[in-house]
C-alpha atoms as a PDB file:
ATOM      1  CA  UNK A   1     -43.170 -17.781  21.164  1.00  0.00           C
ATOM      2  CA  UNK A   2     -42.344 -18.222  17.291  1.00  0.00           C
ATOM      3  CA  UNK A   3     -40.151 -15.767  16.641  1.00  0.00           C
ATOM      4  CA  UNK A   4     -38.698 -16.143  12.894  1.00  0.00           C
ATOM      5  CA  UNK A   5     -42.053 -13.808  11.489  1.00  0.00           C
ATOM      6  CA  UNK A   6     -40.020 -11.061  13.073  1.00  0.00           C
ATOM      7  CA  UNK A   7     -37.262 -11.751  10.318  1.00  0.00           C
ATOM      8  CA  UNK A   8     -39.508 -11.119   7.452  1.00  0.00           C
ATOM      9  CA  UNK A   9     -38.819  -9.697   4.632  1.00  0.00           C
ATOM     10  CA  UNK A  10     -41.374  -6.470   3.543  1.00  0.00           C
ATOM     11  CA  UNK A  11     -43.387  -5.015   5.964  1.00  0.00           C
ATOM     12  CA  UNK A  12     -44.057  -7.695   7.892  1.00  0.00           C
ATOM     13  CA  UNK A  13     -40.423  -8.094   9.647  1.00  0.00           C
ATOM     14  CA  UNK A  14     -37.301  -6.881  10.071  1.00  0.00           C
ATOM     15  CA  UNK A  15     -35.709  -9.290   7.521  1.00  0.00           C
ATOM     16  CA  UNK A  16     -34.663  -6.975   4.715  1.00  0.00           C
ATOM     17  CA  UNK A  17     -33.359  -4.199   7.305  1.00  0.00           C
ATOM     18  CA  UNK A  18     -31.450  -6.512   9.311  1.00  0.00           C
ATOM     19  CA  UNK A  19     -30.230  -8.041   5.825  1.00  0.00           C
ATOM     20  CA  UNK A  20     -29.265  -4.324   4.365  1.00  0.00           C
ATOM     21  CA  UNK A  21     -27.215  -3.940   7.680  1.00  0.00           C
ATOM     22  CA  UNK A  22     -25.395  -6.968   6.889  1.00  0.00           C
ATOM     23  CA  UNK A  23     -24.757  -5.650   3.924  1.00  0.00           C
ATOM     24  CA  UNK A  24     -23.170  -2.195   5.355  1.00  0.00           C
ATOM     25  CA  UNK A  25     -21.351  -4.297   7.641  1.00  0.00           C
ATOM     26  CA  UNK A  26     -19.696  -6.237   5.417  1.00  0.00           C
ATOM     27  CA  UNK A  27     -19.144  -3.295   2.876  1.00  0.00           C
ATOM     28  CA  UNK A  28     -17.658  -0.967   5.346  1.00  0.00           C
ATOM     29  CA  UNK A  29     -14.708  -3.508   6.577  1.00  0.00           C
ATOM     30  CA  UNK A  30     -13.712  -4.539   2.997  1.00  0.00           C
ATOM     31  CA  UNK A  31     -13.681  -0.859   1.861  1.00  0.00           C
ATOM     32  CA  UNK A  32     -11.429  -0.456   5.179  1.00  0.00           C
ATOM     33  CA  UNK A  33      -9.031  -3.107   5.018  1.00  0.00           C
ATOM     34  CA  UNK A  34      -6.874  -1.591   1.425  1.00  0.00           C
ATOM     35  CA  UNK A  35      -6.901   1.437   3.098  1.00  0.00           C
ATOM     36  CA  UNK A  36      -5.124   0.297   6.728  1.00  0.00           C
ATOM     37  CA  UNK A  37      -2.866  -1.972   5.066  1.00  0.00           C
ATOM     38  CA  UNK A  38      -1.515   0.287   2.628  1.00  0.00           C
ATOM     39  CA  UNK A  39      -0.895   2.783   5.101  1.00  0.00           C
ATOM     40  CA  UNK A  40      -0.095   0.469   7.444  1.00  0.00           C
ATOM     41  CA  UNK A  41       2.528  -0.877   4.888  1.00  0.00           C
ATOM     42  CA  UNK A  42       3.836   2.874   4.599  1.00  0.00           C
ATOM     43  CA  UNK A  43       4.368   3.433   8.391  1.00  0.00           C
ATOM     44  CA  UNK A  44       6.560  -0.092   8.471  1.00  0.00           C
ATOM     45  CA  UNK A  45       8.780   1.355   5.670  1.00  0.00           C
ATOM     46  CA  UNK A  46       8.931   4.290   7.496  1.00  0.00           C
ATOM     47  CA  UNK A  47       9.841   2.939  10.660  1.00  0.00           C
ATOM     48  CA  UNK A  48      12.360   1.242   8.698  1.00  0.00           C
ATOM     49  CA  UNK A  49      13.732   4.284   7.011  1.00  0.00           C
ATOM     50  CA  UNK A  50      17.056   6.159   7.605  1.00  0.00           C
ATOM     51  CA  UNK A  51      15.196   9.532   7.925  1.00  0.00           C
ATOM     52  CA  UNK A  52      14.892   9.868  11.832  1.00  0.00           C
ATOM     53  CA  UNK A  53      11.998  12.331  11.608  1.00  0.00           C
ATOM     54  CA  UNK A  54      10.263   9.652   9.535  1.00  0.00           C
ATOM     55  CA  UNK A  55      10.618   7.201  11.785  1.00  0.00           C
ATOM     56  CA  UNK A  56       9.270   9.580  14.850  1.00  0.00           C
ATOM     57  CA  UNK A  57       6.175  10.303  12.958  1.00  0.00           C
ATOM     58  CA  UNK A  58       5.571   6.699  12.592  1.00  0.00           C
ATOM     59  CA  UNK A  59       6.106   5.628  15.678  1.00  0.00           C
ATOM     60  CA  UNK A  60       3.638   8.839  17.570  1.00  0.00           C
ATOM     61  CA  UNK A  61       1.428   7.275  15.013  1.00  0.00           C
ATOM     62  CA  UNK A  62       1.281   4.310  16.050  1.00  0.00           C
ATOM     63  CA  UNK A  63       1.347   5.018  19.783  1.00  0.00           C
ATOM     64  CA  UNK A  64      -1.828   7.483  19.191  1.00  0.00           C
ATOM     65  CA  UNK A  65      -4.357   5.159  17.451  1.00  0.00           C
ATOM     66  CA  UNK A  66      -3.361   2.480  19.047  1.00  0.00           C
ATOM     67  CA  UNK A  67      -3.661   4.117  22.743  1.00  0.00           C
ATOM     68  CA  UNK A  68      -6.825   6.334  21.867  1.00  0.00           C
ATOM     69  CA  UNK A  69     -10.298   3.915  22.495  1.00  0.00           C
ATOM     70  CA  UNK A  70     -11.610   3.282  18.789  1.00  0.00           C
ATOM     71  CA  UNK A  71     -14.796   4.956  19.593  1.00  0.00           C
ATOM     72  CA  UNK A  72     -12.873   8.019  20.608  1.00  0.00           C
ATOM     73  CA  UNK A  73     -11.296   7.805  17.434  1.00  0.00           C
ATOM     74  CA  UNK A  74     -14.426   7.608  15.366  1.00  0.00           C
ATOM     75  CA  UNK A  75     -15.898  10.744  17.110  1.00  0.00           C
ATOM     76  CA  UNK A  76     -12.541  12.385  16.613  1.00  0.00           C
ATOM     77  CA  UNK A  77     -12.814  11.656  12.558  1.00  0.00           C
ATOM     78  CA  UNK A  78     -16.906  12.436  12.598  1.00  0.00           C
ATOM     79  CA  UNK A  79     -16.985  15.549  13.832  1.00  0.00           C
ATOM     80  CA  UNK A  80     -13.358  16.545  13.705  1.00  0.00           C
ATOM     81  CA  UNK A  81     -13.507  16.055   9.857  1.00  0.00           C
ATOM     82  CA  UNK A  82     -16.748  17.634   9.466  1.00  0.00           C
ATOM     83  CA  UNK A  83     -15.348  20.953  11.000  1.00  0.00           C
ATOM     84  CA  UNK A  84     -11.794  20.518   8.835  1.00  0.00           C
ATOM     85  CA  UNK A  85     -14.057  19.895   5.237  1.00  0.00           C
ATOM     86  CA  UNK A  86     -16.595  22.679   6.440  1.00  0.00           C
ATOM     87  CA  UNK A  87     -13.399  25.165   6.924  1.00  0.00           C
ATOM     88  CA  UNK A  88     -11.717  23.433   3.589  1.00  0.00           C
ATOM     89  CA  UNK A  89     -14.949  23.850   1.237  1.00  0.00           C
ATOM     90  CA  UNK A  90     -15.505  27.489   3.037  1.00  0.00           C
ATOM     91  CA  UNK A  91     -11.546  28.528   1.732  1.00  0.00           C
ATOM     92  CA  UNK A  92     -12.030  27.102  -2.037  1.00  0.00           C
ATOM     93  CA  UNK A  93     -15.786  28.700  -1.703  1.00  0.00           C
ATOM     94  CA  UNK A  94     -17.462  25.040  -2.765  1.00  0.00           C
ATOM     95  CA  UNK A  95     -20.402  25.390  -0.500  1.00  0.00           C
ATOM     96  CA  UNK A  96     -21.289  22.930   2.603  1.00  0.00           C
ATOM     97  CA  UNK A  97     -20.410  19.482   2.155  1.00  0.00           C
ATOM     98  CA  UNK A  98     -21.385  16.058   4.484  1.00  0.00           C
ATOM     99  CA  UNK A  99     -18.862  13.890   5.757  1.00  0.00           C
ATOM    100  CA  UNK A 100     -20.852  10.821   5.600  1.00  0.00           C
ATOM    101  CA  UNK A 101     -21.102   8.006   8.464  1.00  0.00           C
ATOM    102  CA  UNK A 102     -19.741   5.770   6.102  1.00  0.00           C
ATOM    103  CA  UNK A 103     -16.881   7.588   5.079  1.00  0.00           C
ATOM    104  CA  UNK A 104     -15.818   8.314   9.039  1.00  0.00           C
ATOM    105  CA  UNK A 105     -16.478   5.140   9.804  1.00  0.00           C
ATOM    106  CA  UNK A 106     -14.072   3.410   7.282  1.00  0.00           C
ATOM    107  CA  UNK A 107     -11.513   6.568   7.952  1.00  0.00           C
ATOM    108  CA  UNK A 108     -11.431   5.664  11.847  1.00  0.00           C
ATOM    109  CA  UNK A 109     -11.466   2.247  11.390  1.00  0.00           C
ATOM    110  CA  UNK A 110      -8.481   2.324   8.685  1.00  0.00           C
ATOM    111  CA  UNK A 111      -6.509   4.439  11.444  1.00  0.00           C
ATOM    112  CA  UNK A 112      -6.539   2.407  13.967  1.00  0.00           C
ATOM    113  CA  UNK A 113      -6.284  -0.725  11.693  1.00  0.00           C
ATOM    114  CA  UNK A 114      -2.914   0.820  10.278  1.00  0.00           C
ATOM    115  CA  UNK A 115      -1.655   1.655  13.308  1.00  0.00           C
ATOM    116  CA  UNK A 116      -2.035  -2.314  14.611  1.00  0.00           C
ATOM    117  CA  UNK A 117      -0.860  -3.889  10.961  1.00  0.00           C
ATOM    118  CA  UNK A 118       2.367  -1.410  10.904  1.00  0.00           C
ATOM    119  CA  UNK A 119       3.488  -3.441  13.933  1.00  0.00           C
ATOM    120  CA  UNK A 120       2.510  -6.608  12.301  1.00  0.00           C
ATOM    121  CA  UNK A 121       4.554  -5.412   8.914  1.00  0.00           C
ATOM    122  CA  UNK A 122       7.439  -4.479  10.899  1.00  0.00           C
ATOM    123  CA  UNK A 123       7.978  -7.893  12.650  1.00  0.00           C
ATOM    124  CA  UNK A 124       7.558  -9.297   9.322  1.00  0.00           C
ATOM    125  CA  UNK A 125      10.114  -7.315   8.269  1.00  0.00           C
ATOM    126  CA  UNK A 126      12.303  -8.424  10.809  1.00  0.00           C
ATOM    127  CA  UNK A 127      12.125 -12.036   9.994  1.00  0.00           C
ATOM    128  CA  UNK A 128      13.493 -12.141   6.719  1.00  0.00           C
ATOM    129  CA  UNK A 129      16.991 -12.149   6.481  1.00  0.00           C
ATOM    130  CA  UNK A 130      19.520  -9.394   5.523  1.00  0.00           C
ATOM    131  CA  UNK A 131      20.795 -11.679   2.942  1.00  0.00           C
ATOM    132  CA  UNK A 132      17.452 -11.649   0.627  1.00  0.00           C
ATOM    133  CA  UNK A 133      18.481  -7.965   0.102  1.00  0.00           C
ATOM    134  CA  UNK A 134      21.877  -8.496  -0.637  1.00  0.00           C
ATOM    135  CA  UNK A 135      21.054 -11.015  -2.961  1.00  0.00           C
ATOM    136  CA  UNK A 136      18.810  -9.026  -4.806  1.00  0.00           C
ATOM    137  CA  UNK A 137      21.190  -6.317  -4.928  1.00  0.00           C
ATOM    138  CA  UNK A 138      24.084  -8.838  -6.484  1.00  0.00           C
ATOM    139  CA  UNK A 139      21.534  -9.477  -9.101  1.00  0.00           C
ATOM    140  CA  UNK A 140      21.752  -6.031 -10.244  1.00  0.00           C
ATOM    141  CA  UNK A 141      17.560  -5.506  -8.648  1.00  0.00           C
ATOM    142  CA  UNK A 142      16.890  -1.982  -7.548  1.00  0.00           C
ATOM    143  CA  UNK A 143      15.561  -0.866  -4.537  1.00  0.00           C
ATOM    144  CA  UNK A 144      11.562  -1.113  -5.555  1.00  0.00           C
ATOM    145  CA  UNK A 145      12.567  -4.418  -7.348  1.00  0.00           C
ATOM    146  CA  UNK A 146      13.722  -5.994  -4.632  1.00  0.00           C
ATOM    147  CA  UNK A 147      11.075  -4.779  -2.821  1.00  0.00           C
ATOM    148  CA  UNK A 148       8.395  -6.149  -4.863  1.00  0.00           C
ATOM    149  CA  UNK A 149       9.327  -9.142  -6.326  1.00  0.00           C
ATOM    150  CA  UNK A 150      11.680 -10.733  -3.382  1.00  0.00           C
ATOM    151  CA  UNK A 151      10.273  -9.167   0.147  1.00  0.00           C
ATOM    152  CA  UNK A 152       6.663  -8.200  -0.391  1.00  0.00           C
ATOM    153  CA  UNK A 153       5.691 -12.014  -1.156  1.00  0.00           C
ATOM    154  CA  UNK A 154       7.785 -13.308   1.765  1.00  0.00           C
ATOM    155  CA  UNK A 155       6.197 -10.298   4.202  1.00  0.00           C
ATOM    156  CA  UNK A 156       2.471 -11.428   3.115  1.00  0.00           C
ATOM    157  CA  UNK A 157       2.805 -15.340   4.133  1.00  0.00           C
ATOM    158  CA  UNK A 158       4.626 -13.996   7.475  1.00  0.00           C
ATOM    159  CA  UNK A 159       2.257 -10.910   8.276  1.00  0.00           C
ATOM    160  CA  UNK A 160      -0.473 -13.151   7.447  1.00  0.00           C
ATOM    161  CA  UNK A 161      -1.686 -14.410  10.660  1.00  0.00           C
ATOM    162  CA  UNK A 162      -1.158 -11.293  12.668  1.00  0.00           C
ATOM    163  CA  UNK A 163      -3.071  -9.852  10.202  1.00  0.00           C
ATOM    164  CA  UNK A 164      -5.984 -12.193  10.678  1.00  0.00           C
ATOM    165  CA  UNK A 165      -6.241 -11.218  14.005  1.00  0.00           C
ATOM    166  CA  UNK A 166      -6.277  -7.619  13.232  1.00  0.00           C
ATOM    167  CA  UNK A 167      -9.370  -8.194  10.514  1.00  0.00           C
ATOM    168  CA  UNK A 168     -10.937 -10.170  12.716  1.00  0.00           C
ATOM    169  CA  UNK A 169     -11.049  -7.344  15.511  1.00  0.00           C
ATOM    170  CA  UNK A 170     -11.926  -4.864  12.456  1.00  0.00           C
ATOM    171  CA  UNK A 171     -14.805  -6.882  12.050  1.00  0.00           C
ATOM    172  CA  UNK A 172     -15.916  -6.624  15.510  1.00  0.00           C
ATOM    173  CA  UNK A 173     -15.075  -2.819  15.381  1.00  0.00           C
ATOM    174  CA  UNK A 174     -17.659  -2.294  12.486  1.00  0.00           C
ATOM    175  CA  UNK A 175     -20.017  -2.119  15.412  1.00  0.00           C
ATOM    176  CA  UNK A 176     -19.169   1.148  16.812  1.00  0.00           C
ATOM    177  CA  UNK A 177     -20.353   3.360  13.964  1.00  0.00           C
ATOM    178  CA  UNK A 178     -23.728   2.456  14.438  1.00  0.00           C
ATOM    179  CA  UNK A 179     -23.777   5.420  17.291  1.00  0.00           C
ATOM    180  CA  UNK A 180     -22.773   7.765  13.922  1.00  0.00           C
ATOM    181  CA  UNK A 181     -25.601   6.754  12.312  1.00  0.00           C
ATOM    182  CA  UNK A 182     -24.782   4.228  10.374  1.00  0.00           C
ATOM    183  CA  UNK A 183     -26.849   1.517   9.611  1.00  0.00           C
ATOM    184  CA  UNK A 184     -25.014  -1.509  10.625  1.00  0.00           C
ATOM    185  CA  UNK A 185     -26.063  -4.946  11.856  1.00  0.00           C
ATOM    186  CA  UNK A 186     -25.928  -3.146  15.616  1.00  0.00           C
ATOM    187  CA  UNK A 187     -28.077  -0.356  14.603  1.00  0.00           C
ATOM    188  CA  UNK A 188     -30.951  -2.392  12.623  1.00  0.00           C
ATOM    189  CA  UNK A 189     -31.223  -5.041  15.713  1.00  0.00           C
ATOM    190  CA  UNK A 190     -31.155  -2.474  18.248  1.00  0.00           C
ATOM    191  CA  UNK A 191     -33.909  -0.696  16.354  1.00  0.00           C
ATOM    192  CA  UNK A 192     -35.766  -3.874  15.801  1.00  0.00           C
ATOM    193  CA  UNK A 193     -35.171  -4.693  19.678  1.00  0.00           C
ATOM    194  CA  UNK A 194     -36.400  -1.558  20.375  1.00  0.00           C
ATOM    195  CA  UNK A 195     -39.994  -1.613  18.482  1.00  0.00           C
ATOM    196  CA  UNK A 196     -40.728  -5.354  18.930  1.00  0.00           C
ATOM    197  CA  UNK A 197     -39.379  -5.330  22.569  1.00  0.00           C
ATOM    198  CA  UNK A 198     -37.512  -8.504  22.048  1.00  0.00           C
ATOM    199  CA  UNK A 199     -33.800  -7.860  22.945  1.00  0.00           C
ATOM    200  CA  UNK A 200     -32.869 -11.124  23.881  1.00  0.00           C
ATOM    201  CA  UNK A 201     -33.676 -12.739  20.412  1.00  0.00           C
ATOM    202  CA  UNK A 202     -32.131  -9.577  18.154  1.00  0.00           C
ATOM    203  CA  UNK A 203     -28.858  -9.254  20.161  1.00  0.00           C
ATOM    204  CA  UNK A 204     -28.576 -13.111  19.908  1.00  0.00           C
ATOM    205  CA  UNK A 205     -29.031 -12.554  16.052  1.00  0.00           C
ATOM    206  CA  UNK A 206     -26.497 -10.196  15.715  1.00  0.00           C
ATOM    207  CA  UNK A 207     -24.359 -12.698  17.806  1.00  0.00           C
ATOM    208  CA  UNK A 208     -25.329 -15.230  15.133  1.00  0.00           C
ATOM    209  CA  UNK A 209     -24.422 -12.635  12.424  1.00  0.00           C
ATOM    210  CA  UNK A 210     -20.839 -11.435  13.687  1.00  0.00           C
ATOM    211  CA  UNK A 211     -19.793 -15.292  14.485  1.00  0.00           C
ATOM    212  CA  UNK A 212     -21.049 -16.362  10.435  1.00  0.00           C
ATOM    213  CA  UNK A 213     -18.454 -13.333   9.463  1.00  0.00           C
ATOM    214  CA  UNK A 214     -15.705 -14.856  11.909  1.00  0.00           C
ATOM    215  CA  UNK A 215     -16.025 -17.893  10.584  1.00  0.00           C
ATOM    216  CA  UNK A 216     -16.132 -16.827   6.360  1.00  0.00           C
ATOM    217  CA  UNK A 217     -13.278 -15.208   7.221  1.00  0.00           C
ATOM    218  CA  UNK A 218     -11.500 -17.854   8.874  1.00  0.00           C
ATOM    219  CA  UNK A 219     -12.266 -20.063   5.471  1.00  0.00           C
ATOM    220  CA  UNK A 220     -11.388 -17.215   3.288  1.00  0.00           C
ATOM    221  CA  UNK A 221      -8.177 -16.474   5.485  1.00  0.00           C
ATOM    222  CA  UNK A 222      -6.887 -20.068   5.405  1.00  0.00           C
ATOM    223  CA  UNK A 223      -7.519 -20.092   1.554  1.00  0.00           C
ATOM    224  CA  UNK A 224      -5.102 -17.246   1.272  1.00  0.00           C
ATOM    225  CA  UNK A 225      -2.422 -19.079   3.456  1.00  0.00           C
ATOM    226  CA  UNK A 226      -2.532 -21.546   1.192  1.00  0.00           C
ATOM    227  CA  UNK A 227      -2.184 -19.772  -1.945  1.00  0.00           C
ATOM    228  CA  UNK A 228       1.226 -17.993  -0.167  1.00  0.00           C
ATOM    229  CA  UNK A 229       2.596 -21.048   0.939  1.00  0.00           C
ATOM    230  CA  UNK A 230       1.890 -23.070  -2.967  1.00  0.00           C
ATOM    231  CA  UNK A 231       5.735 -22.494  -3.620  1.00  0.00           C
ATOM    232  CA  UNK A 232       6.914 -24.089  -0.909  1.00  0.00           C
ATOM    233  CA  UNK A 233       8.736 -27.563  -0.760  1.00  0.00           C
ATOM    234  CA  UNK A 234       6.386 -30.358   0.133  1.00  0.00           C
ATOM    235  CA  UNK A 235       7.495 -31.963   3.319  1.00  0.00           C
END
Protein backbone atom coordinates (compact mmCIF):
# COMPACT_ATOMS: atom_id res chain seq x y z
CA UNK A 1 0.00 0.00 0.00
CA UNK A 2 1.24 3.61 -1.14
CA UNK A 3 1.27 5.39 1.71
CA UNK A 4 2.92 9.02 1.07
CA UNK A 5 -0.99 10.47 -0.05
CA UNK A 6 -1.47 10.24 3.68
CA UNK A 7 1.26 13.08 4.03
CA UNK A 8 -0.56 15.54 1.97
CA UNK A 9 -0.76 18.75 2.37
CA UNK A 10 -4.71 20.33 2.48
CA UNK A 11 -7.38 18.18 3.01
CA UNK A 12 -6.25 15.41 1.46
CA UNK A 13 -3.46 14.30 4.19
CA UNK A 14 -2.01 14.86 7.18
CA UNK A 15 1.01 16.75 5.70
CA UNK A 16 0.47 20.28 6.93
CA UNK A 17 -0.65 18.99 10.56
CA UNK A 18 2.13 16.73 10.97
CA UNK A 19 4.36 19.71 9.50
CA UNK A 20 2.71 22.43 12.10
CA UNK A 21 3.67 19.83 14.87
CA UNK A 22 7.11 19.93 13.75
CA UNK A 23 6.96 23.22 13.99
CA UNK A 24 5.69 23.28 17.85
CA UNK A 25 8.24 20.81 18.44
CA UNK A 26 10.95 22.56 17.42
CA UNK A 27 9.61 25.96 18.85
CA UNK A 28 8.93 24.67 22.26
CA UNK A 29 12.70 23.24 22.91
CA UNK A 30 14.44 26.43 21.60
CA UNK A 31 12.09 28.66 23.68
CA UNK A 32 13.19 26.11 26.60
CA UNK A 33 16.75 25.84 26.33
CA UNK A 34 17.64 30.06 27.47
CA UNK A 35 15.45 29.46 30.08
CA UNK A 36 17.20 26.04 31.76
CA UNK A 37 20.53 27.27 31.12
CA UNK A 38 20.23 30.50 32.65
CA UNK A 39 18.80 29.11 35.60
CA UNK A 40 20.73 26.33 35.41
CA UNK A 41 23.79 28.75 35.30
CA UNK A 42 22.27 30.46 38.57
CA UNK A 43 21.95 27.20 40.64
CA UNK A 44 25.92 26.40 39.73
CA UNK A 45 26.84 29.86 41.15
CA UNK A 46 24.82 29.13 43.86
CA UNK A 47 26.12 25.92 44.68
CA UNK A 48 29.29 27.65 44.48
CA UNK A 49 28.41 30.44 46.81
CA UNK A 50 29.55 31.08 50.45
CA UNK A 51 25.89 31.53 51.61
CA UNK A 52 25.10 27.94 53.03
CA UNK A 53 21.34 28.42 52.71
CA UNK A 54 22.03 29.18 49.05
CA UNK A 55 23.74 26.37 48.44
CA UNK A 56 20.89 24.03 50.25
CA UNK A 57 18.29 25.47 48.04
CA UNK A 58 20.29 24.55 45.10
CA UNK A 59 21.13 21.43 45.83
CA UNK A 60 16.99 20.25 47.05
CA UNK A 61 16.63 21.74 43.65
CA UNK A 62 18.42 19.80 41.94
CA UNK A 63 17.67 16.56 43.78
CA UNK A 64 13.73 17.33 43.16
CA UNK A 65 13.57 17.75 39.33
CA UNK A 66 15.96 15.59 38.75
CA UNK A 67 14.32 12.62 40.97
CA UNK A 68 10.58 13.58 40.09
CA UNK A 69 9.59 11.60 36.42
CA UNK A 70 9.37 14.61 33.83
CA UNK A 71 5.83 13.82 33.16
CA UNK A 72 5.10 14.20 36.83
CA UNK A 73 6.69 17.37 36.58
CA UNK A 74 4.69 18.67 33.68
CA UNK A 75 1.35 17.78 35.44
CA UNK A 76 2.77 19.37 38.55
CA UNK A 77 3.41 22.86 36.44
CA UNK A 78 -0.13 22.34 34.31
CA UNK A 79 -2.38 22.17 36.79
CA UNK A 80 -0.36 23.26 39.77
CA UNK A 81 0.19 26.65 37.98
CA UNK A 82 -3.22 26.94 36.79
CA UNK A 83 -4.55 26.82 40.47
CA UNK A 84 -1.45 29.34 41.72
CA UNK A 85 -2.38 32.08 38.55
CA UNK A 86 -6.22 31.39 39.19
CA UNK A 87 -5.58 32.31 43.11
CA UNK A 88 -2.88 35.16 41.86
CA UNK A 89 -5.34 36.90 39.20
CA UNK A 90 -8.35 36.29 41.91
CA UNK A 91 -6.01 38.55 44.72
CA UNK A 92 -5.08 41.51 42.11
CA UNK A 93 -8.95 41.04 40.86
CA UNK A 94 -7.64 40.55 36.93
CA UNK A 95 -10.24 38.03 36.06
CA UNK A 96 -9.52 34.20 34.94
CA UNK A 97 -6.52 33.67 33.04
CA UNK A 98 -5.15 30.24 30.94
CA UNK A 99 -1.95 28.81 31.58
CA UNK A 100 -1.35 27.62 28.17
CA UNK A 101 0.11 24.01 27.14
CA UNK A 102 2.81 25.74 25.69
CA UNK A 103 3.79 27.79 28.40
CA UNK A 104 3.75 24.53 30.99
CA UNK A 105 5.32 22.68 28.71
CA UNK A 106 8.47 24.91 28.22
CA UNK A 107 8.18 25.76 32.24
CA UNK A 108 8.51 21.86 33.07
CA UNK A 109 10.81 21.19 30.60
CA UNK A 110 13.20 24.26 31.63
CA UNK A 111 12.99 22.73 35.31
CA UNK A 112 14.11 19.73 34.83
CA UNK A 113 16.60 20.89 32.09
CA UNK A 114 18.17 23.30 34.81
CA UNK A 115 18.27 20.98 37.27
CA UNK A 116 20.54 18.43 34.83
CA UNK A 117 22.78 21.53 33.24
CA UNK A 118 23.50 22.96 36.98
CA UNK A 119 25.43 19.69 37.43
CA UNK A 120 26.97 20.02 34.09
CA UNK A 121 27.97 23.92 35.01
CA UNK A 122 29.30 22.89 38.22
CA UNK A 123 31.83 20.27 36.91
CA UNK A 124 32.75 22.84 34.51
CA UNK A 125 33.40 24.92 37.13
CA UNK A 126 35.54 22.59 38.72
CA UNK A 127 37.90 22.17 35.89
CA UNK A 128 39.26 25.43 35.54
CA UNK A 129 41.87 26.27 37.73
CA UNK A 130 41.97 28.50 40.88
CA UNK A 131 44.66 30.40 39.26
CA UNK A 132 42.38 31.96 36.28
CA UNK A 133 40.72 33.81 39.24
CA UNK A 134 43.64 34.94 40.83
CA UNK A 135 44.93 36.15 37.78
CA UNK A 136 42.10 38.10 36.99
CA UNK A 137 42.05 39.51 40.32
CA UNK A 138 46.01 40.67 39.96
CA UNK A 139 44.79 42.44 36.94
CA UNK A 140 42.74 44.64 38.98
CA UNK A 141 39.16 42.57 37.17
CA UNK A 142 36.21 42.55 39.49
CA UNK A 143 34.22 39.87 40.44
CA UNK A 144 31.52 40.02 37.31
CA UNK A 145 34.63 40.81 35.11
CA UNK A 146 36.30 37.99 35.78
CA UNK A 147 33.38 36.22 35.51
CA UNK A 148 32.50 37.20 32.12
CA UNK A 149 35.32 37.77 30.20
CA UNK A 150 37.86 34.95 31.71
CA UNK A 151 35.47 31.91 33.10
CA UNK A 152 32.21 32.07 31.21
CA UNK A 153 34.11 31.39 27.75
CA UNK A 154 36.27 28.64 29.28
CA UNK A 155 32.87 27.04 31.13
CA UNK A 156 30.97 27.03 27.56
CA UNK A 157 33.75 24.89 25.52
CA UNK A 158 33.90 22.54 28.79
CA UNK A 159 30.02 22.35 29.61
CA UNK A 160 29.58 21.92 26.03
CA UNK A 161 29.25 18.31 25.54
CA UNK A 162 27.37 17.53 28.69
CA UNK A 163 25.21 19.94 27.53
CA UNK A 164 24.59 18.23 24.23
CA UNK A 165 23.46 15.39 25.90
CA UNK A 166 21.09 17.26 28.02
CA UNK A 167 19.43 19.05 24.65
CA UNK A 168 19.40 16.08 23.09
CA UNK A 169 17.18 14.36 25.90
CA UNK A 170 15.14 17.84 25.91
CA UNK A 171 14.41 17.06 22.54
CA UNK A 172 13.11 13.72 23.22
CA UNK A 173 11.20 15.21 26.27
CA UNK A 174 9.19 17.60 23.91
CA UNK A 175 7.08 14.51 23.53
CA UNK A 176 5.40 14.41 26.77
CA UNK A 177 3.29 17.55 26.47
CA UNK A 178 1.37 16.21 23.83
CA UNK A 179 -0.91 14.49 26.80
CA UNK A 180 -1.44 18.56 27.83
CA UNK A 181 -2.71 19.23 24.74
CA UNK A 182 -0.24 20.37 22.89
CA UNK A 183 0.11 19.84 19.45
CA UNK A 184 3.41 18.26 18.98
CA UNK A 185 4.83 15.83 16.43
CA UNK A 186 3.39 12.93 19.07
CA UNK A 187 0.03 14.38 19.18
CA UNK A 188 -0.55 15.06 15.24
CA UNK A 189 0.75 11.29 14.38
CA UNK A 190 -1.14 9.76 17.05
CA UNK A 191 -4.20 11.59 15.77
CA UNK A 192 -3.39 10.76 12.24
CA UNK A 193 -2.74 7.00 13.45
CA UNK A 194 -5.81 7.13 15.00
CA UNK A 195 -8.25 8.23 11.95
CA UNK A 196 -6.33 6.48 9.13
CA UNK A 197 -5.67 3.35 11.32
CA UNK A 198 -2.12 3.16 10.22
CA UNK A 199 0.11 3.19 13.39
CA UNK A 200 2.90 1.45 12.14
CA UNK A 201 3.69 4.02 9.30
CA UNK A 202 2.91 7.40 11.62
CA UNK A 203 4.93 6.23 14.68
CA UNK A 204 7.74 5.28 12.19
CA UNK A 205 7.37 8.97 10.89
CA UNK A 206 7.69 10.49 14.00
CA UNK A 207 10.76 8.13 14.46
CA UNK A 208 11.97 9.63 11.18
CA UNK A 209 11.14 13.14 12.55
CA UNK A 210 12.87 13.00 16.14
CA UNK A 211 16.15 11.21 14.52
CA UNK A 212 16.30 14.41 11.54
CA UNK A 213 16.27 16.75 14.92
CA UNK A 214 19.10 14.48 16.56
CA UNK A 215 21.01 14.69 13.84
CA UNK A 216 20.59 18.94 12.98
CA UNK A 217 21.53 19.17 16.23
CA UNK A 218 24.47 17.11 16.20
CA UNK A 219 25.69 19.43 13.01
CA UNK A 220 24.62 22.53 14.72
CA UNK A 221 26.29 21.30 18.09
CA UNK A 222 29.66 20.46 16.49
CA UNK A 223 29.55 23.92 14.69
CA UNK A 224 29.45 25.52 18.07
CA UNK A 225 32.46 23.39 19.37
CA UNK A 226 34.23 24.69 16.84
CA UNK A 227 33.57 28.23 17.14
CA UNK A 228 34.74 27.76 21.18
CA UNK A 229 37.70 26.00 20.42
CA UNK A 230 38.87 28.86 17.22
CA UNK A 231 41.38 30.35 19.87
CA UNK A 232 43.08 27.53 20.54
CA UNK A 233 46.74 26.61 19.45
CA UNK A 234 46.80 24.46 16.36
CA UNK A 235 48.41 21.18 17.14
Amino acid sequence: MNHFPLLAFGDTGWGDEIAGGLLVTVSLALATLPFGLLLGLALALGKRGDDPALRLSADIYTTIFRGLPELLTLFLVYYGGQNLLNALTAWLGLGQWALSSFVSGMVALGLVFAAYSSEVFLSAFRAIPNGQWEGGRALGLSHQRILGLVILPQLLRISLPGLSNVWLNLLKDTALVSVIGLADIMRQTGVAARVTREPFFFFGLACALYLLLTMISAVGLRRVELWTKRGEALR
